[in-house]
N, C-alpha and C. Protein backbone atom coordinates (compact mmCIF):
# COMPACT_ATOMS: atom_id res chain seq x y z
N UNK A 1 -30.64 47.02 52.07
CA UNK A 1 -30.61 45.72 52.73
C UNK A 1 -31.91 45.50 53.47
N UNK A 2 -32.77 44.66 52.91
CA UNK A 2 -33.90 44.33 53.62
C UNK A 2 -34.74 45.75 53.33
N UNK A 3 -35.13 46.26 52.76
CA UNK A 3 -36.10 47.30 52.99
C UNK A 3 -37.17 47.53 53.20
N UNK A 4 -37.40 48.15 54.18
CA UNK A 4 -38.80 47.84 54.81
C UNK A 4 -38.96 46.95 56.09
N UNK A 5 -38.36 46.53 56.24
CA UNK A 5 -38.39 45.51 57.15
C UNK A 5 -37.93 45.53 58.42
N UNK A 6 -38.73 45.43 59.77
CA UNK A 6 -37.67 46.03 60.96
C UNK A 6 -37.63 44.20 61.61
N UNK A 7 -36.44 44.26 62.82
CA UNK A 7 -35.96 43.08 62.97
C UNK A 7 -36.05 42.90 64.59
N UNK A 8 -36.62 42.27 65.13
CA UNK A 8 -36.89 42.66 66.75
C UNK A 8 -36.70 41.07 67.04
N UNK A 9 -35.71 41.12 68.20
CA UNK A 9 -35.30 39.50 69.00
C UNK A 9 -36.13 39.29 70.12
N UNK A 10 -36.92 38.16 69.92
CA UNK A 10 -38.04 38.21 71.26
C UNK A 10 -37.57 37.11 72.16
N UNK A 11 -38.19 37.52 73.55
CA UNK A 11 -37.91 36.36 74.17
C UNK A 11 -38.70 36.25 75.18
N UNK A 12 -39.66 35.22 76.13
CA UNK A 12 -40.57 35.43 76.67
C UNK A 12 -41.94 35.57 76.42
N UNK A 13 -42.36 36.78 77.50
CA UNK A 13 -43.69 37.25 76.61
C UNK A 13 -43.94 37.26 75.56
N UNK A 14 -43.16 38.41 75.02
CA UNK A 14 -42.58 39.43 73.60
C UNK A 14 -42.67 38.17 72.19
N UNK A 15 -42.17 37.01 73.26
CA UNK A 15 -41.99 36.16 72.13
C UNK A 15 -43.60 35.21 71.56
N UNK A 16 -44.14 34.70 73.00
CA UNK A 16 -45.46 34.47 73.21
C UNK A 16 -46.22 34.88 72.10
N UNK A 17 -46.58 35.98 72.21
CA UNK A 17 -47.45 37.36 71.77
C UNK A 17 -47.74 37.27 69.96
N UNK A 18 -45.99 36.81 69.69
CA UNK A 18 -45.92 36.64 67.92
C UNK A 18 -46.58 34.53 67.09
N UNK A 19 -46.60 33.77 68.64
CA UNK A 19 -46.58 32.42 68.21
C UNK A 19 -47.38 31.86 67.35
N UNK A 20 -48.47 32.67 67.32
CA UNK A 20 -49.68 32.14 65.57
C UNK A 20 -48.64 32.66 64.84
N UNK A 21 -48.19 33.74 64.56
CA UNK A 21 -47.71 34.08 63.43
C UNK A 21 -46.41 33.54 63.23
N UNK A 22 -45.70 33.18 64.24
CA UNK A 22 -44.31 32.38 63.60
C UNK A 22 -44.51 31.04 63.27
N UNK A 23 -45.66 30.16 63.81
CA UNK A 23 -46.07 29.16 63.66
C UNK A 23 -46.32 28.98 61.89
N UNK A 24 -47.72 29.57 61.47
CA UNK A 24 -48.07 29.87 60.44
C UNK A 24 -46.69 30.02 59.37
N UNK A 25 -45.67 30.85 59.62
CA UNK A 25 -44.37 30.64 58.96
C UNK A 25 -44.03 29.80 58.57
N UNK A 26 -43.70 29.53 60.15
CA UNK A 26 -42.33 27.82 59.73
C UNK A 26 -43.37 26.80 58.81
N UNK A 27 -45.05 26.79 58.83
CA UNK A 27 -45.16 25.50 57.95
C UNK A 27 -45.27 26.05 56.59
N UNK A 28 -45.48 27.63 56.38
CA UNK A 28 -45.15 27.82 54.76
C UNK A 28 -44.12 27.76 54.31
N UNK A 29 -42.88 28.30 55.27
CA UNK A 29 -41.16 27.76 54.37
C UNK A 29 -41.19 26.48 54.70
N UNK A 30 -41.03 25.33 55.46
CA UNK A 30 -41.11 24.23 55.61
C UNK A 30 -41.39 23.24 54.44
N UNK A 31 -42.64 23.77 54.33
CA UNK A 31 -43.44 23.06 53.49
C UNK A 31 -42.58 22.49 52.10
N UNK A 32 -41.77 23.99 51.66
CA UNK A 32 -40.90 23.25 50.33
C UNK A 32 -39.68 22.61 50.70
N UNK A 33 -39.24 22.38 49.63
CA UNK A 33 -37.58 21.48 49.32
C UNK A 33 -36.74 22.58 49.95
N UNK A 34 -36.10 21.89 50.70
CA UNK A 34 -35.52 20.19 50.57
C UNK A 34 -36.56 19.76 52.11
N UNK A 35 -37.36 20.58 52.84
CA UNK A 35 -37.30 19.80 54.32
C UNK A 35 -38.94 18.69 54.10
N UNK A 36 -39.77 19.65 52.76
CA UNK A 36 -41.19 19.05 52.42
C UNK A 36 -41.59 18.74 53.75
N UNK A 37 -41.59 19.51 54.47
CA UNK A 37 -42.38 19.49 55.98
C UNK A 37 -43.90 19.63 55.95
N UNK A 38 -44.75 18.88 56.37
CA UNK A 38 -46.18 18.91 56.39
C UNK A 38 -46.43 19.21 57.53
N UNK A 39 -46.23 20.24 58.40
CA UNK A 39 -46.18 21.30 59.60
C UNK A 39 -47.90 21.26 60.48
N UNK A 40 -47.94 21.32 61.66
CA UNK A 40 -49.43 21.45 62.15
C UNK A 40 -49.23 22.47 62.68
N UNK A 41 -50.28 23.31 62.87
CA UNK A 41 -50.64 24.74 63.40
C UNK A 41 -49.95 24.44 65.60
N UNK A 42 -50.85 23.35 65.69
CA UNK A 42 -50.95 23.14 67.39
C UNK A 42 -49.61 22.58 67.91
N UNK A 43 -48.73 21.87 67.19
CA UNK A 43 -47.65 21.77 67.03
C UNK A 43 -46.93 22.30 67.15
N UNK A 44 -46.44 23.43 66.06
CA UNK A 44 -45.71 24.38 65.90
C UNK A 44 -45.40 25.30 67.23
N UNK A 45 -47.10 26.26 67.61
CA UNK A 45 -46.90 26.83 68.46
C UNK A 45 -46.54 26.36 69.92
N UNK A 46 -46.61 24.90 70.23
CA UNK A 46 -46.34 24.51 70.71
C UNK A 46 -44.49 24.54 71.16
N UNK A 47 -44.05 24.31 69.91
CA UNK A 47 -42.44 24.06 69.21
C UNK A 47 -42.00 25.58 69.68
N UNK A 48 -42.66 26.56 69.19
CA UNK A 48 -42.09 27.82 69.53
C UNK A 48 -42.29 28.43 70.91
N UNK A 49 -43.16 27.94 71.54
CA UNK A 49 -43.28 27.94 73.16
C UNK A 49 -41.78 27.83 74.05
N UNK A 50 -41.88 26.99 73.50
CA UNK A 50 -40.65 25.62 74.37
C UNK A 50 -39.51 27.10 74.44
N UNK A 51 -39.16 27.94 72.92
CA UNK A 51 -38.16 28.62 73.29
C UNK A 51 -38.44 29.74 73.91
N UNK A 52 -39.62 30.25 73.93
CA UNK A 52 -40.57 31.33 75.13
C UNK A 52 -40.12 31.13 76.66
N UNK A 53 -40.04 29.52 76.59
CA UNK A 53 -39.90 29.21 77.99
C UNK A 53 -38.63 28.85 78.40
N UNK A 54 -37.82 28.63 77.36
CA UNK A 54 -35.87 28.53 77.70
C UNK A 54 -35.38 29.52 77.95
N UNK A 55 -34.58 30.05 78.99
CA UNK A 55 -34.02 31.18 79.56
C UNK A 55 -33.63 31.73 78.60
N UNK A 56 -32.19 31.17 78.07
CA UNK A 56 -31.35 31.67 77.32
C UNK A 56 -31.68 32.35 75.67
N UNK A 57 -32.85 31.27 75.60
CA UNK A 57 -33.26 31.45 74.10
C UNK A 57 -33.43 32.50 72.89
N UNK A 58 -33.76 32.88 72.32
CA UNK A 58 -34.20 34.08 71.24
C UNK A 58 -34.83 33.58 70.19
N UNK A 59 -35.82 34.40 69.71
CA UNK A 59 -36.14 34.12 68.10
C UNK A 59 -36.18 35.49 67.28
N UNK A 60 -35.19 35.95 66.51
CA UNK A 60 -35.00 37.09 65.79
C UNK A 60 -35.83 36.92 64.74
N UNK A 61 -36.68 37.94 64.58
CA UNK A 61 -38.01 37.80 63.59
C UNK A 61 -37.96 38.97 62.75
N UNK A 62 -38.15 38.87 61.55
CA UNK A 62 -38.30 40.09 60.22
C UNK A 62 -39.22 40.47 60.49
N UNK A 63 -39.98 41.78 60.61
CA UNK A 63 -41.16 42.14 60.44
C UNK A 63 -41.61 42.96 59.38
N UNK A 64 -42.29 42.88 58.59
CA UNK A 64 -43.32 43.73 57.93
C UNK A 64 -44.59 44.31 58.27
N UNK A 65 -44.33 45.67 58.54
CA UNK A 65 -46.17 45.93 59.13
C UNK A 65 -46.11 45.34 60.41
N UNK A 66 -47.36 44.54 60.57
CA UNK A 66 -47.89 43.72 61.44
C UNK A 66 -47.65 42.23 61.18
N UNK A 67 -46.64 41.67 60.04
CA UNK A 67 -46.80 40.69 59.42
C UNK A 67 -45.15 40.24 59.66
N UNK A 68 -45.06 39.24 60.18
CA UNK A 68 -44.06 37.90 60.29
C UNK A 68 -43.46 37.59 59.05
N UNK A 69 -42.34 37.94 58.33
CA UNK A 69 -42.19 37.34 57.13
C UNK A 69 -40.59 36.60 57.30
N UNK A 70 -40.34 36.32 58.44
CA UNK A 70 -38.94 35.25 58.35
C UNK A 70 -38.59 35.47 60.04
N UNK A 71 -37.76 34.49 60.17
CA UNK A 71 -37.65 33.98 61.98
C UNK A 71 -36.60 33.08 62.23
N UNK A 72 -35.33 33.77 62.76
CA UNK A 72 -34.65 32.92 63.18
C UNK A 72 -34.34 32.25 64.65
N UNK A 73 -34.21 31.08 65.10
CA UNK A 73 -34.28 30.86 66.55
C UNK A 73 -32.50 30.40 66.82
N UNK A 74 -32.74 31.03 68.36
CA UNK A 74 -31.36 30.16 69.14
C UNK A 74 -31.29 29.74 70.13
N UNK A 75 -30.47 28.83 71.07
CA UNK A 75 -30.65 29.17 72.58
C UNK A 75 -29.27 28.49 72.72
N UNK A 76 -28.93 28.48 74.07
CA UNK A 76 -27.69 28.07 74.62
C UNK A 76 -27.95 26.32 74.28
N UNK A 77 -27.19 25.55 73.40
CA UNK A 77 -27.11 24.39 73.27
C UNK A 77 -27.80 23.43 74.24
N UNK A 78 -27.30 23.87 75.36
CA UNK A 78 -27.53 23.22 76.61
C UNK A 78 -29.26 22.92 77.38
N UNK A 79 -29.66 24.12 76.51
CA UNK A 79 -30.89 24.01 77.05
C UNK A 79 -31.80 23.31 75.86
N UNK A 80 -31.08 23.34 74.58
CA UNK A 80 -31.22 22.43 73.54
C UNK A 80 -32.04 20.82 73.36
N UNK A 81 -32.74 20.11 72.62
CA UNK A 81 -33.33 18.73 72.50
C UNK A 81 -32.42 17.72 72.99
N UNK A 82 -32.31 17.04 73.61
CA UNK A 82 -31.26 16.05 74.10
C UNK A 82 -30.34 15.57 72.89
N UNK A 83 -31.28 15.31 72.22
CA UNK A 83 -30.07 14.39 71.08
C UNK A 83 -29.41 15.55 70.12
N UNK A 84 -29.75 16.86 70.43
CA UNK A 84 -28.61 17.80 69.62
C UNK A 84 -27.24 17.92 71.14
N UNK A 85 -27.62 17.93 72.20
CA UNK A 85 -26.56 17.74 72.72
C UNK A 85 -25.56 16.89 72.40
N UNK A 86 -26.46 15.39 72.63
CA UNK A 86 -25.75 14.49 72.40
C UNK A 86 -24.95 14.10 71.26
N UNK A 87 -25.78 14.82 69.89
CA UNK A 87 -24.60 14.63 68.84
C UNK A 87 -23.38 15.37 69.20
N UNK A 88 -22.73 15.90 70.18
CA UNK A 88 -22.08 17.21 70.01
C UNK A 88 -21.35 16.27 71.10
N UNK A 89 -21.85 15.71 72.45
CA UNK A 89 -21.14 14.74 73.55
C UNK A 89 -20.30 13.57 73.07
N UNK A 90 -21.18 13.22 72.09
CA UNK A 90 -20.97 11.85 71.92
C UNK A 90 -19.50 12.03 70.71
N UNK A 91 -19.41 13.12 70.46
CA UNK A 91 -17.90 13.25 69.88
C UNK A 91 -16.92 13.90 70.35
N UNK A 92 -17.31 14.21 71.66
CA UNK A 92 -16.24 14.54 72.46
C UNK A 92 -16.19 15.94 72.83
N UNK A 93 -17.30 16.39 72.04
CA UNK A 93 -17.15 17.91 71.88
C UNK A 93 -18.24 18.88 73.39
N UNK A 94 -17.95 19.55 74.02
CA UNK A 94 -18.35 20.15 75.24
C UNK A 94 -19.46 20.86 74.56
N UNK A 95 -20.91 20.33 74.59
CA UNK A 95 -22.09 21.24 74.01
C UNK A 95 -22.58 22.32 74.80
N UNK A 96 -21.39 22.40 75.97
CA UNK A 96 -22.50 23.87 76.66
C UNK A 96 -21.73 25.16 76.25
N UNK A 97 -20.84 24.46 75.03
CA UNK A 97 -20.01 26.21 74.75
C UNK A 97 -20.49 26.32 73.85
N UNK A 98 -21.90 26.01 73.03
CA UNK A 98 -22.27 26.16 72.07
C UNK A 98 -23.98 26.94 72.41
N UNK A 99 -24.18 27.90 71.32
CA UNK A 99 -24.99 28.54 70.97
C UNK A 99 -25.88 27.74 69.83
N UNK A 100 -26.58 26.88 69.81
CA UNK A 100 -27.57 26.14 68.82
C UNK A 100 -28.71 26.82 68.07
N UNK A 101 -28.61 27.03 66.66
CA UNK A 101 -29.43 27.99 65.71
C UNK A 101 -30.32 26.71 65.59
N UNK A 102 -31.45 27.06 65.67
CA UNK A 102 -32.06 25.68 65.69
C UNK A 102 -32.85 25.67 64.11
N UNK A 103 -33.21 27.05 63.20
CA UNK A 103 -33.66 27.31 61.94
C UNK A 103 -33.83 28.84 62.00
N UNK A 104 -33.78 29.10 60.47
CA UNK A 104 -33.89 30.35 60.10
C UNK A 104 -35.00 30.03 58.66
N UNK A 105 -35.73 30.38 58.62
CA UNK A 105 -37.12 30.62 57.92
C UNK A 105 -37.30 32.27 57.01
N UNK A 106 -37.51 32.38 55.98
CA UNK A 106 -38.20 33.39 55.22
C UNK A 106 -38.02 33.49 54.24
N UNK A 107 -40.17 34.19 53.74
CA UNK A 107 -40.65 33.90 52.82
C UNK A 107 -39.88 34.46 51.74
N UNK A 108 -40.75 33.22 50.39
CA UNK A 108 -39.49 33.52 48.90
C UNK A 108 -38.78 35.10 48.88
N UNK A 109 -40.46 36.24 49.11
CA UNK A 109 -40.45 37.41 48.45
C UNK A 109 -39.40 38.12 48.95
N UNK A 110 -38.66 37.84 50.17
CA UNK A 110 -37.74 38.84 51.34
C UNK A 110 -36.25 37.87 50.83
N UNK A 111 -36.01 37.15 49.93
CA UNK A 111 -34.71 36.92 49.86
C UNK A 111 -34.17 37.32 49.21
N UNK A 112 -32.38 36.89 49.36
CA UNK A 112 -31.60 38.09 48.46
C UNK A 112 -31.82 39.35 48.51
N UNK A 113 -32.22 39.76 50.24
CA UNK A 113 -32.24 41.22 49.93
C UNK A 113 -31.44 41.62 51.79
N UNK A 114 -30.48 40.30 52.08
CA UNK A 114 -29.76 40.79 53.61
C UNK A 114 -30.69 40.13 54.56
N UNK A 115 -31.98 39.83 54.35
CA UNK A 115 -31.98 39.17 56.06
C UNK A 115 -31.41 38.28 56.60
N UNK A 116 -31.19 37.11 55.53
CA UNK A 116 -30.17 36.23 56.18
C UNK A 116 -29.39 36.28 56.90
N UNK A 117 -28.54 37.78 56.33
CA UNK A 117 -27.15 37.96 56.65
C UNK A 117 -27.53 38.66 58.48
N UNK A 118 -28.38 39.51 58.19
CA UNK A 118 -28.78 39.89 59.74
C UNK A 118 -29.88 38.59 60.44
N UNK A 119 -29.89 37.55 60.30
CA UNK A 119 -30.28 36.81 60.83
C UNK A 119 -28.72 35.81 61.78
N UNK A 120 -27.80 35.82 60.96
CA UNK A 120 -26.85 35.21 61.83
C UNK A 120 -26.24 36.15 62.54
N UNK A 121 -25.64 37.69 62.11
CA UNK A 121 -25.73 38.75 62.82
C UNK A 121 -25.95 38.40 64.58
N UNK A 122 -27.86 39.02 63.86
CA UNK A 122 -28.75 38.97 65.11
C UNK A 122 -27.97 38.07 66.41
N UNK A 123 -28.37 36.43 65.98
CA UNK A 123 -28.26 35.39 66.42
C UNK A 123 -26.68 35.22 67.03
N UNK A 124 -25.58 35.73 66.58
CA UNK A 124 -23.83 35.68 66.80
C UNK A 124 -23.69 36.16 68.36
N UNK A 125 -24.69 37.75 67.83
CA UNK A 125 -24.84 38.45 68.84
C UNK A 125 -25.09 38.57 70.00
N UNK A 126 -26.91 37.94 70.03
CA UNK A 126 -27.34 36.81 71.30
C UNK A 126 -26.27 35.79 72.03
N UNK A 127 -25.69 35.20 71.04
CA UNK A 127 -24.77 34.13 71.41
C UNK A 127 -23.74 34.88 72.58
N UNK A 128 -22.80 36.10 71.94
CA UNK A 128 -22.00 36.61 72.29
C UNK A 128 -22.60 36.73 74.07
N UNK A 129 -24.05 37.58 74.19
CA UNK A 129 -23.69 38.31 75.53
C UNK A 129 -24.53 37.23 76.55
N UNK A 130 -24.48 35.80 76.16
CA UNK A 130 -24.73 34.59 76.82
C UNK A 130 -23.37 34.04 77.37
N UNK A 131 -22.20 34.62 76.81
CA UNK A 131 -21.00 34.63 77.21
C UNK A 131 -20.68 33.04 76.17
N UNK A 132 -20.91 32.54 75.28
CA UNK A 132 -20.83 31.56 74.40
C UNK A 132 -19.77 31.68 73.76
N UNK A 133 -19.22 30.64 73.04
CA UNK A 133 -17.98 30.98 72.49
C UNK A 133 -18.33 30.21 70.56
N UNK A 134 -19.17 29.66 70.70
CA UNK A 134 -19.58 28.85 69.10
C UNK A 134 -20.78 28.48 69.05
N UNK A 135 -20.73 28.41 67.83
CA UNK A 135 -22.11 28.53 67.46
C UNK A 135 -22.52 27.08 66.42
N UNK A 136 -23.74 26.83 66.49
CA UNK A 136 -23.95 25.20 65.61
C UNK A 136 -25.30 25.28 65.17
N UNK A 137 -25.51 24.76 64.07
CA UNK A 137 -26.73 24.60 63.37
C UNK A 137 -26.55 23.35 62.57
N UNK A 138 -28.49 22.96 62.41
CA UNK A 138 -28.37 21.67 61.60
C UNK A 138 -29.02 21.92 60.03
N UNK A 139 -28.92 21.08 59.36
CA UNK A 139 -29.87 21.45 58.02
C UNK A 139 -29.66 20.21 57.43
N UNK A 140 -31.34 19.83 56.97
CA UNK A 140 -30.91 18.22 56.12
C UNK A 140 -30.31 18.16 55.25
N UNK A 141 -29.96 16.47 55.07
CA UNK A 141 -29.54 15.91 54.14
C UNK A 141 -30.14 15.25 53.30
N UNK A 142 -30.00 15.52 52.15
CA UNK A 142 -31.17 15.34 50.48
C UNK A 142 -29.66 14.27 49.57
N UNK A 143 -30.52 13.49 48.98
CA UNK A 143 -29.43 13.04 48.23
C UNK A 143 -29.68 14.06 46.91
N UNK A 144 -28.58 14.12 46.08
CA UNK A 144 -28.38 15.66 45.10
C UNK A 144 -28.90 15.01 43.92
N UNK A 145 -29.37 13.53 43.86
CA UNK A 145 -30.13 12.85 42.86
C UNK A 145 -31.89 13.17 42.67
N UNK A 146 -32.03 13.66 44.84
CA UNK A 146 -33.39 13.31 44.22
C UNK A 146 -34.25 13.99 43.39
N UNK A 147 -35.39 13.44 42.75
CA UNK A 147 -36.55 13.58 41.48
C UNK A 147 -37.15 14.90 42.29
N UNK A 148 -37.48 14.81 43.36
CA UNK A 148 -38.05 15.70 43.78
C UNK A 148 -37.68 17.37 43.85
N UNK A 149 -36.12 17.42 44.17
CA UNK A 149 -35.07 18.83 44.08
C UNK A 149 -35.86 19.26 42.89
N UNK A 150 -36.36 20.51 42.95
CA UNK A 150 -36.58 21.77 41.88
C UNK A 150 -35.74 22.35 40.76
N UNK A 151 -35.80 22.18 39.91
CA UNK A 151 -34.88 22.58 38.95
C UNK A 151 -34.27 23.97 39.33
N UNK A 152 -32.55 24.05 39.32
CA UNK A 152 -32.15 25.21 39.80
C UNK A 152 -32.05 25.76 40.89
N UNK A 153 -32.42 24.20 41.54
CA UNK A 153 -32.33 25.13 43.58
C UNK A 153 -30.64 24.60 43.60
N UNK A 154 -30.66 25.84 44.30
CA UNK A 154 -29.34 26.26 44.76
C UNK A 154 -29.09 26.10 46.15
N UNK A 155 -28.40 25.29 46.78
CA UNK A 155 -27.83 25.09 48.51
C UNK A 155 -27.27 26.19 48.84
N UNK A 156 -27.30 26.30 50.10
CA UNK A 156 -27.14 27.42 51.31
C UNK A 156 -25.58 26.84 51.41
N UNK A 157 -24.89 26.24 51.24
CA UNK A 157 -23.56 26.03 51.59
C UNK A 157 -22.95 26.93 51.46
N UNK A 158 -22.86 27.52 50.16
CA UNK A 158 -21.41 28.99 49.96
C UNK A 158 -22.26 30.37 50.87
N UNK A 159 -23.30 30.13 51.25
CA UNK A 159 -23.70 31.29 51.94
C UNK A 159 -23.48 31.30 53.28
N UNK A 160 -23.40 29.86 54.19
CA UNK A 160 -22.98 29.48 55.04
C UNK A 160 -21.67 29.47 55.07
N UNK A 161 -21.08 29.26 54.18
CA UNK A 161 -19.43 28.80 54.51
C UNK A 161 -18.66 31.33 54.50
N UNK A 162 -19.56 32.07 53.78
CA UNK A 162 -19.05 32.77 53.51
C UNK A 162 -19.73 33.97 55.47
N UNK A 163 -20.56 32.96 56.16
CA UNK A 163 -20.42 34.21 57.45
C UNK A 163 -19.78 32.65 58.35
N UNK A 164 -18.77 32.46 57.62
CA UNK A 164 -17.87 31.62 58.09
C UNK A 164 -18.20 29.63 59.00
N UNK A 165 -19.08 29.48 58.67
CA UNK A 165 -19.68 27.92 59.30
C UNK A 165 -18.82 27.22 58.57
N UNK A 166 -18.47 26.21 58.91
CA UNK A 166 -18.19 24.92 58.07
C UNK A 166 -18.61 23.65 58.51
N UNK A 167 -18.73 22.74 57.44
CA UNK A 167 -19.81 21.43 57.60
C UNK A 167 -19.02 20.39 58.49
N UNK A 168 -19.42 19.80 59.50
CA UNK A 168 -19.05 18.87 60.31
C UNK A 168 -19.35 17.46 60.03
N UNK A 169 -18.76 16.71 58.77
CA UNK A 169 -19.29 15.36 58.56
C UNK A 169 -19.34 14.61 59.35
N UNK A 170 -18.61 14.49 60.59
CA UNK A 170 -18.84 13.80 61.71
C UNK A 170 -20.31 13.85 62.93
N UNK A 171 -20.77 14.87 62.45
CA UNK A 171 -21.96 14.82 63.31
C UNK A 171 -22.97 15.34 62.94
N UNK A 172 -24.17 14.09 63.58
CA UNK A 172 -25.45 14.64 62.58
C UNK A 172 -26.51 14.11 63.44
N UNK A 173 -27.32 14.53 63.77
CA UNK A 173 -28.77 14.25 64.08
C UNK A 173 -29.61 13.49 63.51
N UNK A 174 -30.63 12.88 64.04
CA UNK A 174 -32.06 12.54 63.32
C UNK A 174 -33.07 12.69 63.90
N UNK A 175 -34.28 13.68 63.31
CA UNK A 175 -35.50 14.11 63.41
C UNK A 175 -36.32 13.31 62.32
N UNK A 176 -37.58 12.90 63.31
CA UNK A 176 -38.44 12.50 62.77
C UNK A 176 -39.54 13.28 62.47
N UNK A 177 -40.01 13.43 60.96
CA UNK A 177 -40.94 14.51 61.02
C UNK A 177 -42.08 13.68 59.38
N UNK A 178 -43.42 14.17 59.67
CA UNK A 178 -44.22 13.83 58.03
C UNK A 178 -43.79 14.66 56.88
N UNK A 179 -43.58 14.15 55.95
CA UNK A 179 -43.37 14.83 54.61
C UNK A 179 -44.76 15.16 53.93
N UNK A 180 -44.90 16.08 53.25
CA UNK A 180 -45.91 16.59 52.88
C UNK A 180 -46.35 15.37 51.30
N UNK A 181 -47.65 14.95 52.02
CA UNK A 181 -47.82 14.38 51.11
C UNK A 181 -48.20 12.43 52.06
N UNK A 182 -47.39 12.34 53.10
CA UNK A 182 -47.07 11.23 53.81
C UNK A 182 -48.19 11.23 54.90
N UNK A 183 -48.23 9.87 54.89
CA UNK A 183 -49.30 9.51 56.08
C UNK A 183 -49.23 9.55 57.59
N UNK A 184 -47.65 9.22 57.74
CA UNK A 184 -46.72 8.97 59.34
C UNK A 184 -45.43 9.81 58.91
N UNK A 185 -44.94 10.13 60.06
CA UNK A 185 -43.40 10.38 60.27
C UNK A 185 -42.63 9.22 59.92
N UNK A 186 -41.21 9.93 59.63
CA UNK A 186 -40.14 9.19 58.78
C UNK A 186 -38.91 9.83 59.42
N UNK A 187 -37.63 8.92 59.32
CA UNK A 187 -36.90 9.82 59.83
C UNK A 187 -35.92 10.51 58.90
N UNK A 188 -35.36 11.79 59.32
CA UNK A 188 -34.48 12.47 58.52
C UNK A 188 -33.37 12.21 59.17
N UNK A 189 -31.98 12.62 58.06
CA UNK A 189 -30.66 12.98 58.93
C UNK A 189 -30.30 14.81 58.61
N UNK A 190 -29.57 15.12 59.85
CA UNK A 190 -29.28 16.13 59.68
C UNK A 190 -27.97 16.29 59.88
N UNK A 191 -27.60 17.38 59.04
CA UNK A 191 -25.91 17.37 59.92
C UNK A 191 -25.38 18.79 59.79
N UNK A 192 -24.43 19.12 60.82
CA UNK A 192 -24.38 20.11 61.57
C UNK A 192 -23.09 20.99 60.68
N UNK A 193 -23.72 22.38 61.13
CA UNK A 193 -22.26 23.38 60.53
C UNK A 193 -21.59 24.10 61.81
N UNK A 194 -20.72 24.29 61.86
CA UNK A 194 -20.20 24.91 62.96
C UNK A 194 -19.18 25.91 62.84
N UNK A 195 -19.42 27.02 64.12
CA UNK A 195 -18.27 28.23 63.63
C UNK A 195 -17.76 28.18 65.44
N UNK A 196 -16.76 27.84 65.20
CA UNK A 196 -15.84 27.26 66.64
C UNK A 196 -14.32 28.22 66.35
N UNK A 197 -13.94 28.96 66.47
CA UNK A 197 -14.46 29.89 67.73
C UNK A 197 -15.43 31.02 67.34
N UNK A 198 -16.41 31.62 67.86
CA UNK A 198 -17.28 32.62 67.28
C UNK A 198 -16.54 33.85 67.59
């Protein structure tokens, strides 16, 4: 499972220290289908700061060597982007008992070989000794028509539904982000999976 690969949850400094290199990540997985993210370097590390500087937060990172090859982030909902709260308020649902996966990232060569699986692990875990009781993540929405989908890509759903999430059609986000290839930002929808009770 994963071989080779050691798995260290940073937070803070620890976390600081890795931010070129998780940066540099998120815009190479990004970059493909379905999110076609056109990612900036000053940005990013910027993006991964923010959870350096949230108490609660974590980013569980694969390592190879000296080399970053996948990264998952979390933090207590609460300390979360306003409008992921708010998708979660605005249906009634109490977002500070939630643990928010905000993405999990890594490269082609490390899949299908368990990090995933120790990426929600990791992340359950964190959740757990925050005293949290559920856990929520978002991931876009692609229509299953479009030209663009890769022949043979396969959705994360049965992999999600099997360390137990299930899809919440009632609630969904929107992030505005450039598509690779695009001049301006556009907006996306996202919508949320959830494992209530963790």
């Amino acid at each position: 499972m994963a071989d080779g690969l050691r798995f260290e949850t940073l937070q803070g400094d620890a976390l600081r220290a890795w931010l070129p290199r998780l940066a540099g990540l998120r815009i190479a997985v990004f970059r493909d289908w379905p999110y076609l993210y056109a990612g900036e370097a000053g940005y990013e590390e910027g993006y991964l700061a923010a959870y350096a500087a949230s108490p609660g937060a974590a980013v569980v990172a694969a390592i190879e060597g000296d080399r970053a090859v996948g990264c998952a982030t979390c933090q207590p909902m609460r300390e979360s982007a306003p409008r992921v709260q708010a998708a979660f308020s605005g249906r009634g649902i109490d977002p500070t008992r939630f643990c928010y996966f905000g993405e999990s990232v890594l490269l082609r060569a490390f899949r299908g070989q368990g990090a995933g699986v120790r990426f929600f692990a990791e992340r359950e875990a964190h959740a757990r000794s925050l005293g949290l009781e559920a856990t929520a993540f978002c991931a876009v929405v692609r229509n299953a028509n479009d030209p663009r989908k890769p022949p043979g890509y396969v959705p994360l759903d049965a992999f999600w539904g099997k360390r137990g999430y299930r899809r919440r059609a009632d609630i969904s986000v929107v992030f505005d982000w450039k598509e690779v290839g695009d001049d301006r930002e556009t907006p996306h929808t996202l919508g949320f999976w959830v494992k209530d009770p963790l």
